[in-house]
Each structure stands twice: as C-alpha cells, then as structure tokens.
Protein backbone atom coordinates (compact mmCIF):
# COMPACT_ATOMS: atom_id res chain seq x y z
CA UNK A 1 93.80 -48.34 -27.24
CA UNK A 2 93.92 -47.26 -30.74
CA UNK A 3 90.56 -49.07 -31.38
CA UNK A 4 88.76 -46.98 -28.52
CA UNK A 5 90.24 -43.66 -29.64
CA UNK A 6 88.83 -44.32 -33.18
CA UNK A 7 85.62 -45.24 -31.91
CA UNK A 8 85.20 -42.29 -29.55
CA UNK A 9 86.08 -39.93 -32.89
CA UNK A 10 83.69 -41.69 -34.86
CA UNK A 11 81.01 -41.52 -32.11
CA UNK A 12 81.67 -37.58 -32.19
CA UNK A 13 81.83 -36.85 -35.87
CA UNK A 14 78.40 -38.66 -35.47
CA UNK A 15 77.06 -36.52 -32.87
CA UNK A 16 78.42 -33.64 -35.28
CA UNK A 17 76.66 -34.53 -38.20
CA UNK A 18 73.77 -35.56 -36.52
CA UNK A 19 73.75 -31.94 -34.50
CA UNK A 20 74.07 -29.85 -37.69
CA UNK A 21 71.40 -31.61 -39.53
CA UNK A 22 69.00 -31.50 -36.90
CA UNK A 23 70.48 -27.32 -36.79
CA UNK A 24 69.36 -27.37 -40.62
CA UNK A 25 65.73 -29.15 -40.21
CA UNK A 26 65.28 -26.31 -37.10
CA UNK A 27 66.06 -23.61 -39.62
CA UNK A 28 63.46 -25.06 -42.38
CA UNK A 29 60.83 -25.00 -39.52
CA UNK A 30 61.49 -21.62 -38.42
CA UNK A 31 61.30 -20.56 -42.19
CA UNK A 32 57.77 -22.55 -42.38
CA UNK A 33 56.62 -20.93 -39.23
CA UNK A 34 57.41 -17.39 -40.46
CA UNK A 35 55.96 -18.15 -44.05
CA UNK A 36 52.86 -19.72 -41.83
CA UNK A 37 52.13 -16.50 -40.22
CA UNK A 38 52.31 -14.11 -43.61
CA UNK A 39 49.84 -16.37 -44.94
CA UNK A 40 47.75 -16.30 -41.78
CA UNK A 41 48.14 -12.36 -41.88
CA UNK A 42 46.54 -12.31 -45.33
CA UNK A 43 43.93 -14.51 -44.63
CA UNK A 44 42.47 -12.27 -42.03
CA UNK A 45 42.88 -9.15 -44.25
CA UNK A 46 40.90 -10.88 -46.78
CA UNK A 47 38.07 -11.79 -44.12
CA UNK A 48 37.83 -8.24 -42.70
CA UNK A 49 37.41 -6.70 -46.31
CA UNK A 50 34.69 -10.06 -46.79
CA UNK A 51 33.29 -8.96 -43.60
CA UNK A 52 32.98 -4.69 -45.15
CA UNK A 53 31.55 -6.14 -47.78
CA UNK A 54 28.97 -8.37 -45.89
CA UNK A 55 27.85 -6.15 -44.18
CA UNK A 56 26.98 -3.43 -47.02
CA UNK A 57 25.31 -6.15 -48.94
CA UNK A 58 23.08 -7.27 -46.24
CA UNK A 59 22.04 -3.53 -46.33
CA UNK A 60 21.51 -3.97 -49.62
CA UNK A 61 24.21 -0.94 -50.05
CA UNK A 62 26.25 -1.38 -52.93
CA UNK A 63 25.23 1.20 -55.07
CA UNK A 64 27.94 3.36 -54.74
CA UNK A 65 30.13 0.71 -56.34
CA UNK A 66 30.50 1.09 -59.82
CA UNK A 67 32.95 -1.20 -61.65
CA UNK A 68 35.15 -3.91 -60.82
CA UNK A 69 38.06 -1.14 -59.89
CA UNK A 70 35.84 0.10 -56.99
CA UNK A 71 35.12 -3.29 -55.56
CA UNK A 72 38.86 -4.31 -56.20
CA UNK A 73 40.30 -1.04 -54.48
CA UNK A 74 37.83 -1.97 -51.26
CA UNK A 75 37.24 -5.07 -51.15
CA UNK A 76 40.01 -6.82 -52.71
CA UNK A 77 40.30 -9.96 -55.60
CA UNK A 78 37.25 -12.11 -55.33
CA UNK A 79 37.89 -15.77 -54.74
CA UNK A 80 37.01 -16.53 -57.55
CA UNK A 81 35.06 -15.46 -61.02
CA UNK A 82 33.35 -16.89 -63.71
CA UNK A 83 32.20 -15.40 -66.98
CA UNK A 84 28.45 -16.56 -67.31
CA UNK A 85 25.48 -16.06 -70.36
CA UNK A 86 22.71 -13.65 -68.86
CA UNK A 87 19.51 -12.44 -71.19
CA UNK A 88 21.71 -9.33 -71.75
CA UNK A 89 24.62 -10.98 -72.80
CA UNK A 90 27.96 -12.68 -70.64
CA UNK A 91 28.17 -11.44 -67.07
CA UNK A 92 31.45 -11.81 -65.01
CA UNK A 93 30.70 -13.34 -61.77
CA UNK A 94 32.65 -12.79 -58.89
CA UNK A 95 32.50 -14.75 -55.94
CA UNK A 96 33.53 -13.49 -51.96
CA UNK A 97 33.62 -15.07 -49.30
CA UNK A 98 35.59 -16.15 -46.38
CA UNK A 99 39.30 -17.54 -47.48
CA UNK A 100 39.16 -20.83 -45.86
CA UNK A 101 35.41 -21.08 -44.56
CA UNK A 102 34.65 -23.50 -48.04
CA UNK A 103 31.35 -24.60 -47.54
CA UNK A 104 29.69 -22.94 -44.40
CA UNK A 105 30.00 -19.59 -44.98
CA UNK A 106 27.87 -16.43 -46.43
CA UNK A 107 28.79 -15.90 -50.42
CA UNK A 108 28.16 -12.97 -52.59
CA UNK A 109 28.09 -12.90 -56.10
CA UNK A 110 28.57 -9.44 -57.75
CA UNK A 111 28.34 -9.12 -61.09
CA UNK A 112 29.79 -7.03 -63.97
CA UNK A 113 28.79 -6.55 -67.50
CA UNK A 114 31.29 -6.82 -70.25
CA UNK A 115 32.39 -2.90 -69.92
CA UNK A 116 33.14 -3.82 -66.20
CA UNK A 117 30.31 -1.94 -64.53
CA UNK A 118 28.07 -3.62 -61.66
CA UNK A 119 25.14 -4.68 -63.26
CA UNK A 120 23.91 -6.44 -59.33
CA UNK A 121 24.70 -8.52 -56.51
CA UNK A 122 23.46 -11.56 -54.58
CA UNK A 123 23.82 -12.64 -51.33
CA UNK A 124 23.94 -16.16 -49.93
CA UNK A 125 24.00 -16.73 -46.28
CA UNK A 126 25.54 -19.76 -45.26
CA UNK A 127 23.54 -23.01 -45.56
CA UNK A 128 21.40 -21.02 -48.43
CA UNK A 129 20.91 -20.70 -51.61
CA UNK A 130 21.79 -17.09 -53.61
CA UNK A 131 19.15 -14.28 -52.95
CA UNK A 132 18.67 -11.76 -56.15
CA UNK A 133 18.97 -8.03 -55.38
C-alpha cells in the first residue's frame, strides 16, 4: 500500500510541475503575441507615411520639403541612409520604402546636402531602376 500511495504523489507532483511549466511557456507566448502586434502596428505606420510619400513623389511634389526635419516630422526615419560623393560634394542619401517589402517594392532616394537641405529625389518603382528628378 505504501508503494501505491507514493507513486500516486509522485504521479501528481508530476502533473504539478508539468502544469506550471506549461502555465509559464503560455505566459512567454502571450508576451510574444502582444510584442508581435506592437511591431505589426509600427510596421503599418511606417507604410502609410511610405505610401504619403509615394504618392507626392510620383507627382513629382516635394518641393515644399526643405531639410531632413521636414521629411522626418512627415514621413518618418528612412530605412536607411548613406553618405555618398556627388560633383558638389557628399550627399546623404536616404532610402524609403516599404518595411518588410525588401526587394519588390517602389524606393525613393531623397537626398540632402551637408547643411541638411533637399538638394532632390528619385523614384524607383518596383522592378526598376532609380529615375532622376
């Protein structure tokens, strides 16, 4: 008898252990979810100010931008930019386009001079290579 009551208890401290682990791992995942969804919230920020900005520059109606501080205020951080040599001296190159859309998506390139004015802009559409303007 002694030997079934001790395996019964050490069956249930099992089922315990196992049941608050598995409470634990259901946690992390709700945590990942949540964290899952800010990100996902950002992302399509980011496209709809991509998709402003698109739009103006297929226009050909970015004029009234002026410096980095105007495109930053409406458009937000470009993916990415790179400081380039241009006949006038180094341009900073900006890059937008859509967050995750890597290869297969439109691009534009605006650029500032070293005072952080826009100097121009060019537009790729996807599948392209950049147009001047």
């Amino acid at each position: 008898m002694k030997k079934s009551q001790s395996l019964i208890l050490m069956l249930l401290v099992g089922m315990i252990l196992c049941g608050c682990s598995t409470g634990r791992e259901i946690l992390t995942l709700k945590n990942l979810s949540d964290v899952q969804k800010q990100n996902q919230v950002g992302i399509d920020k980011q496209d709809h100010l991509f998709e402003n900005l698109l739009a103006l520059a297929r226009k050909g109606n970015l004029d009234k931008y002026r410096t980095e501080k105007d495109f930053q205020r409406d458009f937000g951080a470009p993916i990415l930019n790179k400081f380039i040599d241009d006949k006038g001296g180094k341009l900073d190159r900006w890059l937008y386009r859509y967050s995750t859309k890597y290869f297969d998506s439109p691009k534009v390139y605006v650029f500032f001079d070293e005072q952080e004015n826009f100097v121009k802009f060019e537009l790729a559409e996807a599948n392209e290579k950049s147009g001047k303007r």
